[in-house]
Protein backbone atom coordinates (compact mmCIF):
# COMPACT_ATOMS: atom_id res chain seq x y z
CA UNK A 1 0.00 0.00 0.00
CA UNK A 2 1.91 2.93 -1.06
CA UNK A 3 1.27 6.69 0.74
CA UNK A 4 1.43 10.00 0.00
CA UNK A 5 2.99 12.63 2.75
CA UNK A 6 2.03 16.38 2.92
CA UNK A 7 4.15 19.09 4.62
CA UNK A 8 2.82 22.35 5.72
CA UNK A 9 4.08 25.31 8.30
CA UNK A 10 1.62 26.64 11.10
CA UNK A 11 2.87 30.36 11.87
CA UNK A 12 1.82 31.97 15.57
CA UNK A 13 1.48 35.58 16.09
CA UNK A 14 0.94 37.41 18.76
CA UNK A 15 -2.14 39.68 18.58
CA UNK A 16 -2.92 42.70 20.13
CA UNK A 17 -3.96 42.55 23.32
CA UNK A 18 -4.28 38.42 22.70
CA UNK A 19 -1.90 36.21 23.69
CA UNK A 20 -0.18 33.93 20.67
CA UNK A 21 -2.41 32.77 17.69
CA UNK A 22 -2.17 30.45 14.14
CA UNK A 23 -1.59 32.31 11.53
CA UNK A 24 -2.29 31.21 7.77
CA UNK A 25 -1.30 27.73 7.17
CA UNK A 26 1.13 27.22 4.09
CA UNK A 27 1.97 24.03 2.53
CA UNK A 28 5.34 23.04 1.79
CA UNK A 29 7.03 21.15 -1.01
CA UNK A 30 9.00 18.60 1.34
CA UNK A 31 9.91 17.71 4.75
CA UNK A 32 13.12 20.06 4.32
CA UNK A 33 11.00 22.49 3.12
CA UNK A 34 8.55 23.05 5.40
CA UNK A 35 11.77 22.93 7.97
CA UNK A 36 12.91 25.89 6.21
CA UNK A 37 10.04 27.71 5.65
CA UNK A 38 9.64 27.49 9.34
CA UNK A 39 12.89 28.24 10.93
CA UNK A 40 12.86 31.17 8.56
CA UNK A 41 9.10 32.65 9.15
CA UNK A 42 10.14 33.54 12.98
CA UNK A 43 11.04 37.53 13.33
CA UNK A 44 9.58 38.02 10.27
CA UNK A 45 6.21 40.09 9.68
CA UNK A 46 2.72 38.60 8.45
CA UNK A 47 -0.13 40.98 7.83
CA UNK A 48 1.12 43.54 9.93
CA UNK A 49 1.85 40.98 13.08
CA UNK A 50 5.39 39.70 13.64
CA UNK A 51 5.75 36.02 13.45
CA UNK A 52 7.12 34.90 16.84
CA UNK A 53 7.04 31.05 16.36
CA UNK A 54 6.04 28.61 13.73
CA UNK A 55 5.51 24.77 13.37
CA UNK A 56 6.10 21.92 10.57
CA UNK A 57 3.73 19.73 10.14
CA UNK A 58 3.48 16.27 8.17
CA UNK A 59 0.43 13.95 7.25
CA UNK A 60 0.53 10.67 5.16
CA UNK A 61 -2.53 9.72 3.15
CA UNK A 62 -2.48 5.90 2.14
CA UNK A 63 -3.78 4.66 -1.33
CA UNK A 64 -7.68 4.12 0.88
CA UNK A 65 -7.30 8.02 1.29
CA UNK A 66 -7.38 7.19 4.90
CA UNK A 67 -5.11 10.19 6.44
CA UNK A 68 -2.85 9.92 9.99
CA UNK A 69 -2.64 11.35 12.47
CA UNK A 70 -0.53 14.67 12.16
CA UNK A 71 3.26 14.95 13.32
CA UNK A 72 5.14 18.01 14.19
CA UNK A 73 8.72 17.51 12.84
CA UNK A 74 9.98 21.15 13.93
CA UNK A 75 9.16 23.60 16.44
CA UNK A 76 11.07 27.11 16.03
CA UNK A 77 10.48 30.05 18.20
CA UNK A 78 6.88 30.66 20.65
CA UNK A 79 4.79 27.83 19.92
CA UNK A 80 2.01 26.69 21.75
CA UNK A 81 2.20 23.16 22.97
């Protein structure tokens, strides 16, 4: 049974008066990518807010279409847990 995996990155602001929120998830070419992508996002501004943490995220899908669970593979800056 062969599967498919899916990367995306899960950016956290902090807003105003709020303590830390998601931002807009992106999707990611590869593992390393999404790594990237992440590690790089912190410090840097998203609609106005300053990123100040950021997640990677991978999910397989198997041939049924059946997804798993989901698995953080990196965890850079002020994440929740």
């Amino acid at each position: 049974m062969s599967t498919e995996a899916y990367y995306a990155v899960v950016p956290f602001v902090r807003a105003p008066g709020r303590d830390v929120v998601s931002g807009e998830i992106e999707l990611a070419p590869s593992r390393y990518g999404a790594l990237r992508r992440a590690y790089f996002l912190v410090g840097q501004s998203m609609n106005g807010q300053e990123v100040v943490g950021a997640i990677a995220v991978s999910k397989e899908q198997n041939s049924d279409g059946v997804f798993s669970k989901i698995n953080v593979i990196g965890r850079y800056g002020l994440t929740p847990e």
